[in-house]
Protein backbone atom coordinates (compact mmCIF):
# COMPACT_ATOMS: atom_id res chain seq x y z
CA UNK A 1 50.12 21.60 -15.36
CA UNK A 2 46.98 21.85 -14.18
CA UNK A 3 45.82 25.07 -11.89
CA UNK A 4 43.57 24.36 -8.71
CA UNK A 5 40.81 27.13 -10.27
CA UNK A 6 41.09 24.17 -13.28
CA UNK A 7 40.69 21.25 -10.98
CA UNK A 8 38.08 22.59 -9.05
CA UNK A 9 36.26 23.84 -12.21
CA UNK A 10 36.26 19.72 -13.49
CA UNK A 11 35.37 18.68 -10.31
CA UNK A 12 32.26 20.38 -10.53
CA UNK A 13 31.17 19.42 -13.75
CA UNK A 14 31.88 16.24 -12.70
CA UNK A 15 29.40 16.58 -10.04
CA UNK A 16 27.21 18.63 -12.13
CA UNK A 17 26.65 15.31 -14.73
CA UNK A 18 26.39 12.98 -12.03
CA UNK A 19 23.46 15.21 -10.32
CA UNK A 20 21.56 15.53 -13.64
CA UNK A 21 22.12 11.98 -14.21
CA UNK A 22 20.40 11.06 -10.93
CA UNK A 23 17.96 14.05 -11.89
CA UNK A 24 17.08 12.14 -15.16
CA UNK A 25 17.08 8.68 -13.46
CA UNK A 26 14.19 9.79 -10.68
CA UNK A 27 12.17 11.38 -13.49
CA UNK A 28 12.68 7.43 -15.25
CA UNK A 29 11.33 6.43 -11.59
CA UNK A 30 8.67 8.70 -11.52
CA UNK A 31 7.02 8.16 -14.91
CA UNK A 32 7.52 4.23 -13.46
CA UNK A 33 5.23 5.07 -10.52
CA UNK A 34 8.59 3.71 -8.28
CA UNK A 35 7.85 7.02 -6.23
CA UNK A 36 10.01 5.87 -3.61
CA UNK A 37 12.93 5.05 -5.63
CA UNK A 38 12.26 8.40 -7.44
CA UNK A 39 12.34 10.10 -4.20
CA UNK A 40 15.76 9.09 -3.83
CA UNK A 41 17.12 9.47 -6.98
CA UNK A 42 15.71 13.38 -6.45
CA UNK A 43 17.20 13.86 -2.87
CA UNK A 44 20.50 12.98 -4.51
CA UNK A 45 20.37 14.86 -7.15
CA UNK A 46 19.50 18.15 -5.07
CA UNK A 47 22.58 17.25 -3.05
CA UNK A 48 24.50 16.50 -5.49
CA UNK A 49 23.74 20.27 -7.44
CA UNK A 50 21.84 22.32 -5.22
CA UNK A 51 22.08 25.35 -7.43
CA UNK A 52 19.73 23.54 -10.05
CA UNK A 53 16.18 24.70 -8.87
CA UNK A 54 14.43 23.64 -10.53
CA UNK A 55 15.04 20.07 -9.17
CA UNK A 56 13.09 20.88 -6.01
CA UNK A 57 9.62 20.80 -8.23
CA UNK A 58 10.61 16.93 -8.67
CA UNK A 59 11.56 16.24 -5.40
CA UNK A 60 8.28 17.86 -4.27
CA UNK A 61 5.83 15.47 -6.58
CA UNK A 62 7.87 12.77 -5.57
CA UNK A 63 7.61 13.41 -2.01
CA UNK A 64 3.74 13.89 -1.94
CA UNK A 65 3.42 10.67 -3.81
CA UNK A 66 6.14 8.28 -1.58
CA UNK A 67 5.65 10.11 1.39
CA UNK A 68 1.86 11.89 1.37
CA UNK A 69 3.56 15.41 3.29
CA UNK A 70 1.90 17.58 1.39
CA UNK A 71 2.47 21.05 3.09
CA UNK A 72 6.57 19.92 2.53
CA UNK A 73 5.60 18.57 -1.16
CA UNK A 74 4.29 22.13 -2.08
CA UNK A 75 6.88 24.11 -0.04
CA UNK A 76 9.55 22.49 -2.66
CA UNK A 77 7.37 22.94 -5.59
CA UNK A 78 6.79 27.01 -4.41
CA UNK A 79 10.52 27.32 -3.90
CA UNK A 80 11.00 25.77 -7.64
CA UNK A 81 8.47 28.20 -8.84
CA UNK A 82 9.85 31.60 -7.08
CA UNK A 83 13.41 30.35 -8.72
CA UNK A 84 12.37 29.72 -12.14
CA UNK A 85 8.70 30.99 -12.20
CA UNK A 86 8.79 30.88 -16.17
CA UNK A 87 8.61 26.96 -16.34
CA UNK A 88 5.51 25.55 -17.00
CA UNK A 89 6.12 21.92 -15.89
CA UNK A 90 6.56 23.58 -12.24
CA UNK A 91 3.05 24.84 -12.22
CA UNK A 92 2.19 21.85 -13.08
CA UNK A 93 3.98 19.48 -10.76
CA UNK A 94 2.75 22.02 -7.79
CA UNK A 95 -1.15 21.16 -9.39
CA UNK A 96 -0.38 17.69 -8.93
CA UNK A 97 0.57 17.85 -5.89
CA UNK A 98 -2.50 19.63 -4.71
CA UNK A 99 -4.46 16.62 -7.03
CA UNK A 100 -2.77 14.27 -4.67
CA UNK A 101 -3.89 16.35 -1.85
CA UNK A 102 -7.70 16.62 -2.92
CA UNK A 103 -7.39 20.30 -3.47
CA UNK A 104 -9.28 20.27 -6.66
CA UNK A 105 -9.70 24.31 -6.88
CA UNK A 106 -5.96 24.64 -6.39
CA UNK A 107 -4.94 22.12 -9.23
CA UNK A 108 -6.75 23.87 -11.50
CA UNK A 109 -5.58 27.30 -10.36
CA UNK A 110 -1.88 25.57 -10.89
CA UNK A 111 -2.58 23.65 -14.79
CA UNK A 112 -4.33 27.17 -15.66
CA UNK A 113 -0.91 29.25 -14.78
CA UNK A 114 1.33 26.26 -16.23
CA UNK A 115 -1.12 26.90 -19.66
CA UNK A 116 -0.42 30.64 -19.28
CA UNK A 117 2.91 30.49 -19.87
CA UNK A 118 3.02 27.61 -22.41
CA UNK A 119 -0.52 27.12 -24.46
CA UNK A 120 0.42 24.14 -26.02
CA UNK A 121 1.76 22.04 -22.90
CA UNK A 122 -0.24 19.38 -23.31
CA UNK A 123 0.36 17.67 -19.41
CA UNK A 124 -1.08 20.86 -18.30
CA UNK A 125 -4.42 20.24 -21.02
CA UNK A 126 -4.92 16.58 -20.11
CA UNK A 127 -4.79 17.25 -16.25
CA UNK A 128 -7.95 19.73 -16.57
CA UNK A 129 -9.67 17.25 -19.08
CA UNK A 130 -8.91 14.33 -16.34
CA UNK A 131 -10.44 16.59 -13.42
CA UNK A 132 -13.85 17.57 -15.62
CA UNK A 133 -12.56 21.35 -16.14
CA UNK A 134 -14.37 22.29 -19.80
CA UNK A 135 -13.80 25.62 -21.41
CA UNK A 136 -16.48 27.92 -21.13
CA UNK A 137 -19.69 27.97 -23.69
CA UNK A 138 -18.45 30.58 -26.55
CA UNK A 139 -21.96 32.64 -25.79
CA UNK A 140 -22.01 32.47 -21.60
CA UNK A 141 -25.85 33.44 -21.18
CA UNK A 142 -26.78 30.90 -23.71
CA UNK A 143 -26.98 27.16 -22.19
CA UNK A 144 -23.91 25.11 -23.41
CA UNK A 145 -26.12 22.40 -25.97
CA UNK A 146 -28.01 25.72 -27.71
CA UNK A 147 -27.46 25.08 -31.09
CA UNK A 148 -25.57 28.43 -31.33
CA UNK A 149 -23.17 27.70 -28.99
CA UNK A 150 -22.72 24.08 -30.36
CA UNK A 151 -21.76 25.30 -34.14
CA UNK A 152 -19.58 28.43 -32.60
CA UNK A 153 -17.54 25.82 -30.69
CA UNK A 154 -17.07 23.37 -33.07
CA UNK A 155 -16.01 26.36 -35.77
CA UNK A 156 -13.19 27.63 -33.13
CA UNK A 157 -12.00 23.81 -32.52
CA UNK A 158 -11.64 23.68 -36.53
CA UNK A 159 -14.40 21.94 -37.20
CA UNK A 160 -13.72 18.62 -35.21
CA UNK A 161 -16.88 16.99 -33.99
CA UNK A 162 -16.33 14.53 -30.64
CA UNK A 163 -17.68 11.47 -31.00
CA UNK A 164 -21.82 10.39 -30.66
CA UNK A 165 -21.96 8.85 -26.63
CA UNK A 166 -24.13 6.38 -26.98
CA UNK A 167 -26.79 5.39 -24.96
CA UNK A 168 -27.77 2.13 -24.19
């Protein structure tokens, strides 16, 4: 027989799965650029298990990208970040927002923190490389072609060269 603390305890697992399955189906949306349908998917899924946090960083980028409210888009992302403020991909998500937005200072503020607490995310990298943001010459009071800093940079990449622009 089963116990009501038993049947409640499957009902929300139940509900649990079917949130994170509409979590997972909005992020399927979102990577599709269907930001509206992704919007949906999100607001369900927050319903659905509004204990999972970090679901509100989702909903936020979808909402500034199907809906352009930007002040609400960030609110969510914030509340995602004071919840679980060890998650990179919520930094993130908050600097696209703000990319969305045309607050270029505050993108990079939010791919810079999303980099401090994961190096190697490589969203984070290609969103600063997309907006023009270039680490810093090795030697700062030395211009960034002197021939100095040019070999101290390319030994501290590991020796990769970029490839000759050409001009035509």
């Amino acid at each position: 027989m089963i116990t009501p603390r038993q049947r409640r305890q499957r009902q929300v697992a139940v509900v649990g799965a079917m949130g994170h399955d509409q979590f997972l189906a909005g992020v399927r949306m979102l990577y599709a650029c269907r930001y509206q349908d992704a919007l949906t998917h999100f607001q369900e899924a927050v319903i659905l298990e509004p204990q999972a946090k970090g679901y509100l960083s989702y909903l936020g980028l979808a909402t500034a990208h199907a809906s352009r409210k930007f002040s609400d888009a960030e609110q969510l992302c914030r509340r995602a970040i004071e919840a679980e403020y060890h998650r990179p991909e919520h930094y993130y998500n908050v600097g696209e927002v703000y990319v969305l937005a045309g607050r270029k200072r505050d993108a990079i503020k939010s791919f810079n923190q999303a980099l401090s607490w994961n190096p190697s995310y490589e969203a984070a990298h290609d969103a600063l490389r997309k907006l023009g943001v270039r680490r810093p010459p090795v030697v700062p009071v030395l211009a960034r072609s002197h021939p100095v800093n040019v070999f101290l940079g390319r030994a501290l990449r590991g020796g990769k060269k970029q490839p000759a622009r050409r001009t035509a």
